[in-house]
Protein backbone atom coordinates (compact mmCIF):
# COMPACT_ATOMS: atom_id res chain seq x y z
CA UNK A 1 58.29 -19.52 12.76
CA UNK A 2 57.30 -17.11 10.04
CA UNK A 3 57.67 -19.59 7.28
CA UNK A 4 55.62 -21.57 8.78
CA UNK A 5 53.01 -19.20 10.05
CA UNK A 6 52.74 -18.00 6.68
CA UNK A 7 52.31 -22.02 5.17
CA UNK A 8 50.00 -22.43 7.42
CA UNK A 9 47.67 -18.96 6.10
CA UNK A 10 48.44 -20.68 2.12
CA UNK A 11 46.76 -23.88 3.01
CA UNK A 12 44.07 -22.07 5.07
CA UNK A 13 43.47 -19.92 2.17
CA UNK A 14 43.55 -22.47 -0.15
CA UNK A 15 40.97 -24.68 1.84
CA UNK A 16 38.49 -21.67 2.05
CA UNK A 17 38.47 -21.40 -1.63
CA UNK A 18 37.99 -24.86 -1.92
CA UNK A 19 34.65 -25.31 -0.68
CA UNK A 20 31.57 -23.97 -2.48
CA UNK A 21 30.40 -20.85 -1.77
CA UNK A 22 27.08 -21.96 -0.55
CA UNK A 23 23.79 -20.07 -1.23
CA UNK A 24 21.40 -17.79 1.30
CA UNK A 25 18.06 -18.02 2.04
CA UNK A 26 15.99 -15.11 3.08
CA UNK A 27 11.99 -14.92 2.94
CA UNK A 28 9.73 -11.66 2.82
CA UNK A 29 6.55 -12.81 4.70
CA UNK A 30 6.12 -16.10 6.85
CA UNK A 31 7.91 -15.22 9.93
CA UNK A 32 8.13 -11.49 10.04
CA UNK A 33 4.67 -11.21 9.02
CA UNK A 34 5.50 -9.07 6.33
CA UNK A 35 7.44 -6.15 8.36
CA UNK A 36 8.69 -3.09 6.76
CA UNK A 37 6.74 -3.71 3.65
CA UNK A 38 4.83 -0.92 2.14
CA UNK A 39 1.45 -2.00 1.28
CA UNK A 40 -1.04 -0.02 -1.16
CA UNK A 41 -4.77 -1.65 -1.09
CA UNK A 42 -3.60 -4.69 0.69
CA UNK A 43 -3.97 -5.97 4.24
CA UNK A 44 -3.07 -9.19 6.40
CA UNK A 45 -5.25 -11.98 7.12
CA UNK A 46 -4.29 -15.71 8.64
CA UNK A 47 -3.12 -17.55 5.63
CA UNK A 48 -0.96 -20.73 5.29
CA UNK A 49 0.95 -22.73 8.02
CA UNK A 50 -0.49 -19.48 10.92
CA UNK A 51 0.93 -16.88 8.77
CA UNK A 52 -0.33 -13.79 7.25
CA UNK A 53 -1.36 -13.71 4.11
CA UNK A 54 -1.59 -10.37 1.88
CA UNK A 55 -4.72 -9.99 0.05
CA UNK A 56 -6.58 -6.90 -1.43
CA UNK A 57 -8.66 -5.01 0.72
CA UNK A 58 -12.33 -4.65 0.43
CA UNK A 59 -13.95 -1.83 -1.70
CA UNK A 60 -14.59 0.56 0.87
CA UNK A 61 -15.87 4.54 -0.06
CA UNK A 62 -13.72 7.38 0.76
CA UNK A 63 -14.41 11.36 1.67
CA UNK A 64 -14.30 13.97 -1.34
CA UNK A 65 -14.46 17.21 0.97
CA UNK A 66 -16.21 18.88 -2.17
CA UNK A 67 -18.74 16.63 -3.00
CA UNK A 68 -19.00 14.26 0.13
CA UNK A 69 -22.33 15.70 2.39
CA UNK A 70 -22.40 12.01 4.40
CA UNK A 71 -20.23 9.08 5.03
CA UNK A 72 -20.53 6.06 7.20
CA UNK A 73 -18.08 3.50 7.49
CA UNK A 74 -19.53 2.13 10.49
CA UNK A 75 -16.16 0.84 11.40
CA UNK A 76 -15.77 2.11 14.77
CA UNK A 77 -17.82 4.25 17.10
CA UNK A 78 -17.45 7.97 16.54
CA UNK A 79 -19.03 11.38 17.38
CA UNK A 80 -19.59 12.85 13.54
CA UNK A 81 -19.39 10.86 10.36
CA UNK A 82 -16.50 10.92 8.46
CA UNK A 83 -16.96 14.00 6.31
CA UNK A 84 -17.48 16.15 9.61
CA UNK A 85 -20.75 17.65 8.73
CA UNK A 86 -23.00 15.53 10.93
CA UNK A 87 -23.19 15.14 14.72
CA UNK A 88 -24.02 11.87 15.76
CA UNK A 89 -26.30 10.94 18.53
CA UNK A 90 -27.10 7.59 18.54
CA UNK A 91 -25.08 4.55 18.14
CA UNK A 92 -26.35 1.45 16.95
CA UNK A 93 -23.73 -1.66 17.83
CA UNK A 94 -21.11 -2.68 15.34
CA UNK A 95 -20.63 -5.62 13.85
CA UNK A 96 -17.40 -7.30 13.12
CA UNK A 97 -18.21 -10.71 11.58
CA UNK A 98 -20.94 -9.44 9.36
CA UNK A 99 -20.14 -6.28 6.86
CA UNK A 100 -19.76 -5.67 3.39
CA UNK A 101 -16.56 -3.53 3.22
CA UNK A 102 -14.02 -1.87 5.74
CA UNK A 103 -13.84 -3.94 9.20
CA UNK A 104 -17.37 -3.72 10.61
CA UNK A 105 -21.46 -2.47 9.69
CA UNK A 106 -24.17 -1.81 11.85
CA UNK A 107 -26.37 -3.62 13.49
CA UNK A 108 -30.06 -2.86 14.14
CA UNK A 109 -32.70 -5.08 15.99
CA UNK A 110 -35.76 -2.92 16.19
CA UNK A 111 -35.00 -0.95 19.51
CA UNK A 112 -32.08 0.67 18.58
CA UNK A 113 -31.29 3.51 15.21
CA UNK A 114 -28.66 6.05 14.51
CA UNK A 115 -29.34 9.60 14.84
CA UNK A 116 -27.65 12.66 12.89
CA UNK A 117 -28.25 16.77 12.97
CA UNK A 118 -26.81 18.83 10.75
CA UNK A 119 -23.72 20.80 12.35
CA UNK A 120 -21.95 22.73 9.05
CA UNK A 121 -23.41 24.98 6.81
CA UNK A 122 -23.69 23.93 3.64
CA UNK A 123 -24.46 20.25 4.58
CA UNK A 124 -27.80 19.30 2.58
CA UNK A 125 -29.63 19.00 5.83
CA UNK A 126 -28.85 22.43 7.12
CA UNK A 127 -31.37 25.02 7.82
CA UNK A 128 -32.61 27.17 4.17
CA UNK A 129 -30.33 24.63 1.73
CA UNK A 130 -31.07 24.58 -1.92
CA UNK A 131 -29.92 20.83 -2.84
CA UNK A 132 -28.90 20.10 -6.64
CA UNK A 133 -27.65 17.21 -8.06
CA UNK A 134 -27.32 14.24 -4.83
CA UNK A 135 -26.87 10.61 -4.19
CA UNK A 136 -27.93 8.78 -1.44
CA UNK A 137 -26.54 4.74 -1.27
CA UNK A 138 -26.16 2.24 1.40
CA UNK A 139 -25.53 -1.54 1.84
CA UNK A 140 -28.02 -3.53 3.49
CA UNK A 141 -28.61 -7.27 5.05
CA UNK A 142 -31.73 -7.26 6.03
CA UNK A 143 -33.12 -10.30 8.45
CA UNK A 144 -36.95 -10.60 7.35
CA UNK A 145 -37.95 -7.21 5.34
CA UNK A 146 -41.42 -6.14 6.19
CA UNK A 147 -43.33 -3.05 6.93
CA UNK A 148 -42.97 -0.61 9.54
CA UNK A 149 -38.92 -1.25 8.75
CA UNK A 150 -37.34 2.34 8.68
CA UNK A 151 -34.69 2.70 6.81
CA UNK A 152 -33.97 6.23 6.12
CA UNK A 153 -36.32 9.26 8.23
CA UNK A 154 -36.09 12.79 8.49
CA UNK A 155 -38.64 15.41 8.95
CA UNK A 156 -38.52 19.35 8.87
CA UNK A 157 -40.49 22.24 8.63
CA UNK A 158 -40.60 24.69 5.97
CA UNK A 159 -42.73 28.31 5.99
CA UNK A 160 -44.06 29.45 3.18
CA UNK A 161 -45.21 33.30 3.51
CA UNK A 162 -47.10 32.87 6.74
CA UNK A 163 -48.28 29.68 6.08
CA UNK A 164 -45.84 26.30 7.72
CA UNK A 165 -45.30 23.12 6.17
CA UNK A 166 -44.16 20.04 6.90
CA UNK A 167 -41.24 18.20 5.15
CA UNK A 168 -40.04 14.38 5.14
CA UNK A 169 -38.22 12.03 3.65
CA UNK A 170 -38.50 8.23 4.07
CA UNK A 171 -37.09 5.35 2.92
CA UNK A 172 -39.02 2.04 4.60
CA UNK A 173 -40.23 -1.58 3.67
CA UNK A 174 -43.77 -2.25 2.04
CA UNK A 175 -44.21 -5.59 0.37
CA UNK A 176 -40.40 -6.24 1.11
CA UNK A 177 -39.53 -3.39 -0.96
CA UNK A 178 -37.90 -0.12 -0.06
CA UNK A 179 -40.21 3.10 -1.00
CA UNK A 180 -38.67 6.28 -1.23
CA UNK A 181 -40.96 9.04 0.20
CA UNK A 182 -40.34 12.78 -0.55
CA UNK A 183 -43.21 14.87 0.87
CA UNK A 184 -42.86 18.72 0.22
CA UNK A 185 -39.11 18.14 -0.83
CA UNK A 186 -39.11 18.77 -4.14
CA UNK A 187 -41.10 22.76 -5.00
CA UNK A 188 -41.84 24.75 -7.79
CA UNK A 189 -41.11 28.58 -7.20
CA UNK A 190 -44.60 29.32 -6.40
CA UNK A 191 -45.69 25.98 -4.41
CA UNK A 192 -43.75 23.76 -1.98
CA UNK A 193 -46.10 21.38 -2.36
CA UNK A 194 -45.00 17.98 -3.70
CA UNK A 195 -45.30 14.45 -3.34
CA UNK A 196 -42.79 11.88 -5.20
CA UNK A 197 -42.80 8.11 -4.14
CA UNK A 198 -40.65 5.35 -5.89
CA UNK A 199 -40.41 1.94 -5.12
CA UNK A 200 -37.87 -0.88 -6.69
CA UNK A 201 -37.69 -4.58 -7.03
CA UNK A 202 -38.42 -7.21 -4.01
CA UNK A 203 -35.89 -7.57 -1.65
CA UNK A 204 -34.48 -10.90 -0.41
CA UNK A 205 -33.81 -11.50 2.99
CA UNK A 206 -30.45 -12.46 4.28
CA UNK A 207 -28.42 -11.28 2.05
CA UNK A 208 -26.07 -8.05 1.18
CA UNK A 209 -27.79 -5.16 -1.79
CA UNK A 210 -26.39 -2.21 -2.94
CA UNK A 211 -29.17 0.70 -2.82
CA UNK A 212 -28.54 3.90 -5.01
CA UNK A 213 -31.11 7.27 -5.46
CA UNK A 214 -29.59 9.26 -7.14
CA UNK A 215 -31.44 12.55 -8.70
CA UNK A 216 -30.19 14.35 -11.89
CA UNK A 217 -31.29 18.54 -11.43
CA UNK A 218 -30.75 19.00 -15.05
CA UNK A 219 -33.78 17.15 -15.95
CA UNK A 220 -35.24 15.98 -12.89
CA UNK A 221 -34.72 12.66 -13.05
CA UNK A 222 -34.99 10.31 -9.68
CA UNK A 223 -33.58 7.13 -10.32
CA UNK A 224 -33.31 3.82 -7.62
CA UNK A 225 -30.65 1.56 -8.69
CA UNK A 226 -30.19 -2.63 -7.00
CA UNK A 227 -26.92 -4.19 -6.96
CA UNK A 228 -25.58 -0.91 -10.17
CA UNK A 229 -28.88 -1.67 -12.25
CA UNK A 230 -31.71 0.43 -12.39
CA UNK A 231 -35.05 -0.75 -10.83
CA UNK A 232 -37.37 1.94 -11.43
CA UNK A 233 -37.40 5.63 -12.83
CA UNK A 234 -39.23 9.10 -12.22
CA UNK A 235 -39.31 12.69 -13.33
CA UNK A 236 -40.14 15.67 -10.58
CA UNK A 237 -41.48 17.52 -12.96
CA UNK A 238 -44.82 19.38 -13.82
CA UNK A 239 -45.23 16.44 -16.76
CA UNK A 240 -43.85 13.84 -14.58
CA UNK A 241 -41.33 13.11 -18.22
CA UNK A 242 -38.46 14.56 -18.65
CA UNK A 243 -38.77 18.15 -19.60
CA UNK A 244 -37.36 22.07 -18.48
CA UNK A 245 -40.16 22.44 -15.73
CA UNK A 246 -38.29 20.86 -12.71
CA UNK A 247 -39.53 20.51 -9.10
CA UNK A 248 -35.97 21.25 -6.78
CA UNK A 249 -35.73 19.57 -3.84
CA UNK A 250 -34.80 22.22 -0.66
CA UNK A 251 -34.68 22.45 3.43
CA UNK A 252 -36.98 24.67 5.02
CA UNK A 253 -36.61 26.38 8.23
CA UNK A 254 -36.40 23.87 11.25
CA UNK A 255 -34.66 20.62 9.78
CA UNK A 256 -35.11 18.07 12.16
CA UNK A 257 -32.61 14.83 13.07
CA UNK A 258 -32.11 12.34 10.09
CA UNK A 259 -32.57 8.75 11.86
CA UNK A 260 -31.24 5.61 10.01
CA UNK A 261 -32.41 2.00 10.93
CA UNK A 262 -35.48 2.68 12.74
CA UNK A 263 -37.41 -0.47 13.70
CA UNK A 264 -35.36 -2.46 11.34
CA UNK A 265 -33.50 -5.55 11.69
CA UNK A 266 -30.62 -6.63 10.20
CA UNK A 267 -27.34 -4.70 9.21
CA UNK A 268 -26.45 -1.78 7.29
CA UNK A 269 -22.51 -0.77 5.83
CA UNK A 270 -21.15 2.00 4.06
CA UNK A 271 -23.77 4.75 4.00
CA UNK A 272 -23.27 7.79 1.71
CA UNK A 273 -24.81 11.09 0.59
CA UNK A 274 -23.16 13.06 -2.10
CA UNK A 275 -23.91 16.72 -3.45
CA UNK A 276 -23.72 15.62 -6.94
CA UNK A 277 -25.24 12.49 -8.98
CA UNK A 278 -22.84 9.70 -9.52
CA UNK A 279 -22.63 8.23 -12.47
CA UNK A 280 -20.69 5.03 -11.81
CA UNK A 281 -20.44 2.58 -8.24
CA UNK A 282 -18.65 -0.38 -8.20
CA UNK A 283 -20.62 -2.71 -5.87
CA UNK A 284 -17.79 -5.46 -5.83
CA UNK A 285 -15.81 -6.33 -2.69
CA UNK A 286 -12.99 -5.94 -5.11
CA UNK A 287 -12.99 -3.40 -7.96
CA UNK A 288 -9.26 -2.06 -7.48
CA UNK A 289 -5.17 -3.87 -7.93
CA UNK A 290 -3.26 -3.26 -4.81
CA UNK A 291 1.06 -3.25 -4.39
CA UNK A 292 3.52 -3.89 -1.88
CA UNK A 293 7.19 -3.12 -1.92
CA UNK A 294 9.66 -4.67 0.39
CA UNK A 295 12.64 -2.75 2.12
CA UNK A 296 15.85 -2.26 0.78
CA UNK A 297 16.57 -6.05 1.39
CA UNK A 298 20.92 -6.18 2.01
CA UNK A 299 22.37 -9.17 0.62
CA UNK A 300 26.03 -8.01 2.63
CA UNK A 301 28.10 -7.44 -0.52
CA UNK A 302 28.87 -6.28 -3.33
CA UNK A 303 27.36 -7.88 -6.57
CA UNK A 304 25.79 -10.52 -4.36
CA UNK A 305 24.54 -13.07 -7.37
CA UNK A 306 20.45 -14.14 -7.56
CA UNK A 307 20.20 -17.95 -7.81
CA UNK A 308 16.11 -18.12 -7.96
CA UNK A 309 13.26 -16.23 -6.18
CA UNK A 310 9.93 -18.03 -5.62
CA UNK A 311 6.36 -17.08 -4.52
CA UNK A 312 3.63 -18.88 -2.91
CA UNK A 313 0.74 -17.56 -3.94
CA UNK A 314 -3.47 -18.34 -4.17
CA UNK A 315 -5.15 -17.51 -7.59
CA UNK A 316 -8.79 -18.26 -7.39
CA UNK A 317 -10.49 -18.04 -11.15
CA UNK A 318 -8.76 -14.57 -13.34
CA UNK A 319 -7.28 -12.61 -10.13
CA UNK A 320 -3.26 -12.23 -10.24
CA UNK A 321 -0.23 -11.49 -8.56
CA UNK A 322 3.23 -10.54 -10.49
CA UNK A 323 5.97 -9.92 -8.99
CA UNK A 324 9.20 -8.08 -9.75
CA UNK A 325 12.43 -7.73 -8.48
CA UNK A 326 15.21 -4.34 -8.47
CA UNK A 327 18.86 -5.10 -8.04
CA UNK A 328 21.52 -2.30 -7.60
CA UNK A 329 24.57 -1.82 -5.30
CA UNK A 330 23.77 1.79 -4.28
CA UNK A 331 21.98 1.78 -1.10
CA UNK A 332 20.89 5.42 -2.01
CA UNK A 333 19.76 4.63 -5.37
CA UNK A 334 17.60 1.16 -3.84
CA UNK A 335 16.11 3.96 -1.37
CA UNK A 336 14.97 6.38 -3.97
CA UNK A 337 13.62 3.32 -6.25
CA UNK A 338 11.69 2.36 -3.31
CA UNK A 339 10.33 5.67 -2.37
CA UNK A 340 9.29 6.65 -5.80
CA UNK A 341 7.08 3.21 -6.09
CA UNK A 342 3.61 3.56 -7.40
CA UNK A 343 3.31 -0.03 -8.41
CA UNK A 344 1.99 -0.60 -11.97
CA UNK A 345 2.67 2.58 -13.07
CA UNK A 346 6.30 2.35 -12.09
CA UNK A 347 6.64 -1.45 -13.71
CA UNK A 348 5.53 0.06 -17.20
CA UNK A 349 7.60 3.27 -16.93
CA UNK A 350 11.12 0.99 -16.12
CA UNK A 351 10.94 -2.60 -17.77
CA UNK A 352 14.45 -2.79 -17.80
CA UNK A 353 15.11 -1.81 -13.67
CA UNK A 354 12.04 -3.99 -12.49
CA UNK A 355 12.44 -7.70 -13.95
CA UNK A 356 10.02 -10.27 -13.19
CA UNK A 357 11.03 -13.29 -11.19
CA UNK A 358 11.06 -15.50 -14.27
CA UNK A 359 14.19 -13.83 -15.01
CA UNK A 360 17.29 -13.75 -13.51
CA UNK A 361 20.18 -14.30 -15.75
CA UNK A 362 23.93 -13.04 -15.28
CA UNK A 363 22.47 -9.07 -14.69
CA UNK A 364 20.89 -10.27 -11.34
CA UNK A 365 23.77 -8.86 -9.11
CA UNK A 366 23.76 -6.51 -6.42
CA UNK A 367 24.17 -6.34 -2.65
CA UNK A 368 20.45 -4.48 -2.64
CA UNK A 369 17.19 -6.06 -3.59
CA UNK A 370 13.73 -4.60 -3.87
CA UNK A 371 11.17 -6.82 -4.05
CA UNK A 372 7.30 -5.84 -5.77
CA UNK A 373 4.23 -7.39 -6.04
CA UNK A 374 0.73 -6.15 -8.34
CA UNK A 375 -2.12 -8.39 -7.05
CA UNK A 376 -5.47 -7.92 -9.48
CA UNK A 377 -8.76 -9.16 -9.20
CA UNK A 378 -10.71 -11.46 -10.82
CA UNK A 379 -13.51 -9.01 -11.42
CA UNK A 380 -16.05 -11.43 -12.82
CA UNK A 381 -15.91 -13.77 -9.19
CA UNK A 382 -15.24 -10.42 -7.45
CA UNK A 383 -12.46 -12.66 -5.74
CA UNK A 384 -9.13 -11.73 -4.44
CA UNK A 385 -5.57 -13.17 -5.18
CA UNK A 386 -3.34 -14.10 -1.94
CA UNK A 387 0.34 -13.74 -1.14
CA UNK A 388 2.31 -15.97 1.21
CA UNK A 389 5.89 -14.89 1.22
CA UNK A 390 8.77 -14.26 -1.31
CA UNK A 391 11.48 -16.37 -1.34
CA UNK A 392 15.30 -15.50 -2.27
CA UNK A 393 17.81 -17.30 -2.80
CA UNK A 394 20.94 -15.87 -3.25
CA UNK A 395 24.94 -16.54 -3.31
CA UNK A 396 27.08 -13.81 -1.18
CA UNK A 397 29.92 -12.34 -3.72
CA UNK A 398 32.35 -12.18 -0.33
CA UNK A 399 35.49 -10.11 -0.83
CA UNK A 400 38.75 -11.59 -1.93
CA UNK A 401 41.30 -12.57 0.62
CA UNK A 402 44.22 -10.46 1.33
CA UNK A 403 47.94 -10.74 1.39
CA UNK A 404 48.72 -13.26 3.95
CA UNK A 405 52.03 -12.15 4.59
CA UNK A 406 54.15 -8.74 3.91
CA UNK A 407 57.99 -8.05 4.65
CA UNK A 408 60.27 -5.19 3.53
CA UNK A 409 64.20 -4.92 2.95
CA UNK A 410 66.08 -1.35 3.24
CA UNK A 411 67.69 -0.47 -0.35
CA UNK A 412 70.97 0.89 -0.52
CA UNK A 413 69.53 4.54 -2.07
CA UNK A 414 67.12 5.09 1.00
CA UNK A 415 64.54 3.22 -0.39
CA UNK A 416 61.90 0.60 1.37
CA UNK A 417 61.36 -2.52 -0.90
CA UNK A 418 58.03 -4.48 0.25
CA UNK A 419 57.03 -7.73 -1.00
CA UNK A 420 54.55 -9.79 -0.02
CA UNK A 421 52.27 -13.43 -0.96
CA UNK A 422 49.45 -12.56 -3.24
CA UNK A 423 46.21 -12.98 -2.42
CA UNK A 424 44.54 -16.80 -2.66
CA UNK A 425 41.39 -15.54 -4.27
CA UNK A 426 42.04 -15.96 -7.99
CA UNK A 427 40.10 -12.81 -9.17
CA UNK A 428 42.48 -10.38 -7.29
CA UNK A 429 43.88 -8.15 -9.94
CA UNK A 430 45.96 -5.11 -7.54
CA UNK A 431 46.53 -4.17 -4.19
CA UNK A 432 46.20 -1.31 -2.56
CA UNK A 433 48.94 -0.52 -0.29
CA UNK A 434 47.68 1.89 3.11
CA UNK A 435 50.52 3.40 5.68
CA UNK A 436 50.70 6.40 7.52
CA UNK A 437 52.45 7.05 10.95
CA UNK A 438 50.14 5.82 13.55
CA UNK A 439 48.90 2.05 13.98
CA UNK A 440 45.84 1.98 12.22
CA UNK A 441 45.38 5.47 10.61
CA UNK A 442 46.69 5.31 7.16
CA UNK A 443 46.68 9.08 6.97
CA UNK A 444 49.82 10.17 5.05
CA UNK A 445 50.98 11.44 1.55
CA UNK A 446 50.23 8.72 -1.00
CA UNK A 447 48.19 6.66 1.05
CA UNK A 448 46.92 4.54 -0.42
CA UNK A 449 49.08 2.97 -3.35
CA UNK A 450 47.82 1.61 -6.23
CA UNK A 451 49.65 -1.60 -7.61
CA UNK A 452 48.32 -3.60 -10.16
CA UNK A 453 49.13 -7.04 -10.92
CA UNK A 454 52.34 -7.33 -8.84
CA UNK A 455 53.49 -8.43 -5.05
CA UNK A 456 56.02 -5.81 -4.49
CA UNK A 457 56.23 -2.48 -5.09
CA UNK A 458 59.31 0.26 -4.20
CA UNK A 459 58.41 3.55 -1.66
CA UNK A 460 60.68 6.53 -1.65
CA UNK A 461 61.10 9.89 0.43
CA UNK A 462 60.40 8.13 4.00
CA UNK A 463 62.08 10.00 6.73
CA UNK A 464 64.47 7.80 8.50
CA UNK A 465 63.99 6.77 11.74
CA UNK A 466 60.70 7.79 12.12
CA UNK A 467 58.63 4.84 12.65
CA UNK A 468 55.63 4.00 9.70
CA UNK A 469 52.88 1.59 9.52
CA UNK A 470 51.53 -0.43 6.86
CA UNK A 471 48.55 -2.77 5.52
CA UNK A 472 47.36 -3.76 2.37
CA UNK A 473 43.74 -4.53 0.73
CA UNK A 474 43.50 -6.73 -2.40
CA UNK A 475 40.95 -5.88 -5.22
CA UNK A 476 39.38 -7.33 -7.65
CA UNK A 477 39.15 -5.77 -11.07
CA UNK A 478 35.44 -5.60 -12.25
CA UNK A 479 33.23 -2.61 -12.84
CA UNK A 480 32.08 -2.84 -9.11
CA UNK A 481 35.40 -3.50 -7.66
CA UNK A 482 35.47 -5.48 -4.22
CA UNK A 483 38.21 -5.10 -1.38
CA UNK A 484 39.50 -7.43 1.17
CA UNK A 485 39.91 -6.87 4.42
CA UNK A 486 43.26 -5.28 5.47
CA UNK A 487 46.43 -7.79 5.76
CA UNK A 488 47.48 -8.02 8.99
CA UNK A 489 49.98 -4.68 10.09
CA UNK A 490 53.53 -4.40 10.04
CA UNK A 491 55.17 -1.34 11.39
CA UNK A 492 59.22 -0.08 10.03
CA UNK A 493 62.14 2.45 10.62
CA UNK A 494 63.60 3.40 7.30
């Protein structure tokens, strides 16, 4: 029975080795919707065959707590804006179809506005405020400009000795063109008294424009800016050119609410006011690269061998994607390349860790892959590149076989002879030999036994009649050497 049990394991063996070791398949994206993946500047939208696609996210402004006095997303409903400095009031509706960046804009239709006050000191419309440098900007769609459209007001009152004045700004349609209005804003020392309008190009209807003031204290400059280019230009100054004399604009006593959208129809996105005058605003929907990292993807073993990974991918005009893939068979050191990932950055610094897909040669081993992706825009279209899924194909590098059968015979000096068939798998270069004194725990002195090359090997100093277990692993020779499974367990009495 034993010859032929172990016969029958040979041909088993044999017939396992026979057949092609036949490649993997897995896919980041499609199915799993791209789960687990880090994303930097990216997000999901319906792409090919009901999948998600990734594709850069629209510009959208962020907070600077030292700089940032307003800031609107008009994403979601809220009780402040999102620097914290204003209390809002008033809601207008939001719009989710119709926006410029983020997820959503307002939406105005003549009866509603938004309405602000002041709550932290320090905020540029806070009771006795001495503003500097400051840039006010906002997206808007209007439906049919025309006058009596509001889009900015605020009014205040200021005291001068024993004398009160009133303050106000306004920004509204005349001649479907927005006019700034600064009454008593701007003062000399000795006057508050001051009245600076500036007015830009026509407006269109039905369509998105960037809007920029922005006011330089330096040299009093006020300058309105359409879509990044400038549309008109003027000095609050005593010359009204540029010169040292310089009007600055302040808040007087009792500032009042600051109302946006007032009689207006149409919708509004991303309004700002910063404390300082901004020399550059991107006014593309996409103006920055995003990245994405998979997880540690486990390929089950060791020096598990890349056959080809393919993208799908949409690259309208200039945008595009690049992808790179990581390789290792340290599940710690795939973890710490994955957590120190800061996408380009991290492709320039390590050209030789982070390969792109286009090669994959007799170095793509490893039972751990990181995948990365750079998408870019095409910043001439302002268009975005898409990703589909990532797909790998890979061969498993399973572990060799091990012995199929082991005996022993007693030697006359005490000692235990062992022999057993070698391994099928034709890269097996030693064994490792495991015993100890319970079935299963190979927990004993010299455990386990190195033999290299040979099917036999000669133990010595067992006590006798104490019963002893052994097993035995084959391994293969390479730099990352692989073990079998252990050989089925025979137990002896010396």
């Amino acid at each position: 029975m034993k010859i032929k049990h172990t016969l029958y394991l040979l041909i088993l063996q044999t017939l396992i080795l026979t057949v092609p070791l036949s490649a993997e398949r897995l896919i980041l994206g499609g199915d799993d919707d791209w789960q687990g993946t880090e994303l930097s500047n990216l997000k999901l939208i319906p792409g090919k065959g009901g999948f998600m696609d990734l594709v850069l996210k629209r510009t959208e402004l962020q907070t600077n707590r030292d700089t940032t006095d307003i800031l609107l997303s008009f994403n979601n409903q809220a009780q402040s804006d999102l620097s914290g400095n204003y209390l809002i009031s008033e809601h207008p509706e939001y719009n989710r179809r119709y926006f410029k960046s983020g997820n959503g804009s307002a939406t105005f239709d003549r009866e509603n506005s938004m309405r602000l006050k002041a709550g932290s000191k320090g905020s540029l419309f806070y009771p006795f405020t001495d503003w500097e440098d400051f840039t006010i900007e906002f997206w808007l769609y209007p439906a049919n400009p025309r006058e009596g459209e509001n889009i900015i007001q605020w009014k205040g009152l200021g005291r001068d000795g024993g004398e009160i004045y009133s303050q106000s700004i306004n920004c509204h349609f005349l001649n479907r063109r927005l006019v700034w209005s600064f009454s008593n804003i701007f003062q000399m020392p000795d006057s508050p008294e001051s009245f600076y309008e500036i007015s830009g190009d026509p407006v269109l209807p039905r369509q998105w424009n960037h809007h920029m003031l922005r006011y330089d204290s330096r040299t009093g400059m006020l300058e309105y800016l359409i879509n990044g280019q400038p549309s008109a230009i003027i000095y609050t100054t005593d010359s009204g050119d540029e010169s040292s004399t310089v009007f600055t604009p302040r808040v007087g006593d009792e500032p009042g609410e600051l109302i946006l959208g007032s009689g207006f129809t149409g919708f509004m996105d991303e309004f700002r006011i910063e404390r300082r005058f901004v020399e550059n605003r991107s006014t593309k929907k996409h103006d920055q690269p995003g990245y994405g990292i998979s997880p540690v993807l486990d390929l089950k073993f060791t020096d598990s061998r890349i056959n080809d990974i393919a993208s799908v991918e949409t690259r309208p005009g200039n945008s595009a994607v690049f992808a790179y893939y990581l390789t290792t068979n340290s599940l710690l050191e795939a973890e710490e390349k994955r957590s120190s990932f800061q996408g380009e950055q991290t492709i320039l610094n390590s050209p030789d860790e982070w390969r792109p897909l286009s090669e994959i040669d007799s170095r793509s081993r490893g039972r751990y892959l990181l995948l990365s992706f750079l998408l870019f825009p095409d910043m001439k279209n302002d268009e975005s590149p898409g990703l589909s899924f990532l797909e790998v194909d890979y061969t498993p590098s399973l572990p060799p076989l091990p012995p199929a059968y082991i005996h022993s015979r007693r030697l006359e000096d005490g000692k235990l002879r062992l022999d057993w068939n070698p391994s099928a798998s034709p890269e097996v270069e030693g064994y490792l030999l495991y015993f100890g004194e319970n079935p299963g725990e190979y927990i004993y002195p010299g455990s386990p036994l190195k033999i290299e090359k040979e099917n036999y090997t000669v133990i010595d100093g067992l006590s006798p009649f104490k019963q002893y277990f052994f097993a035995i692993k084959s391994y293969t020779g390479s730099d990352n050497p692989r073990y079998s499974d252990f050989s089925e367990e025979i137990s002896i009495r010396p």
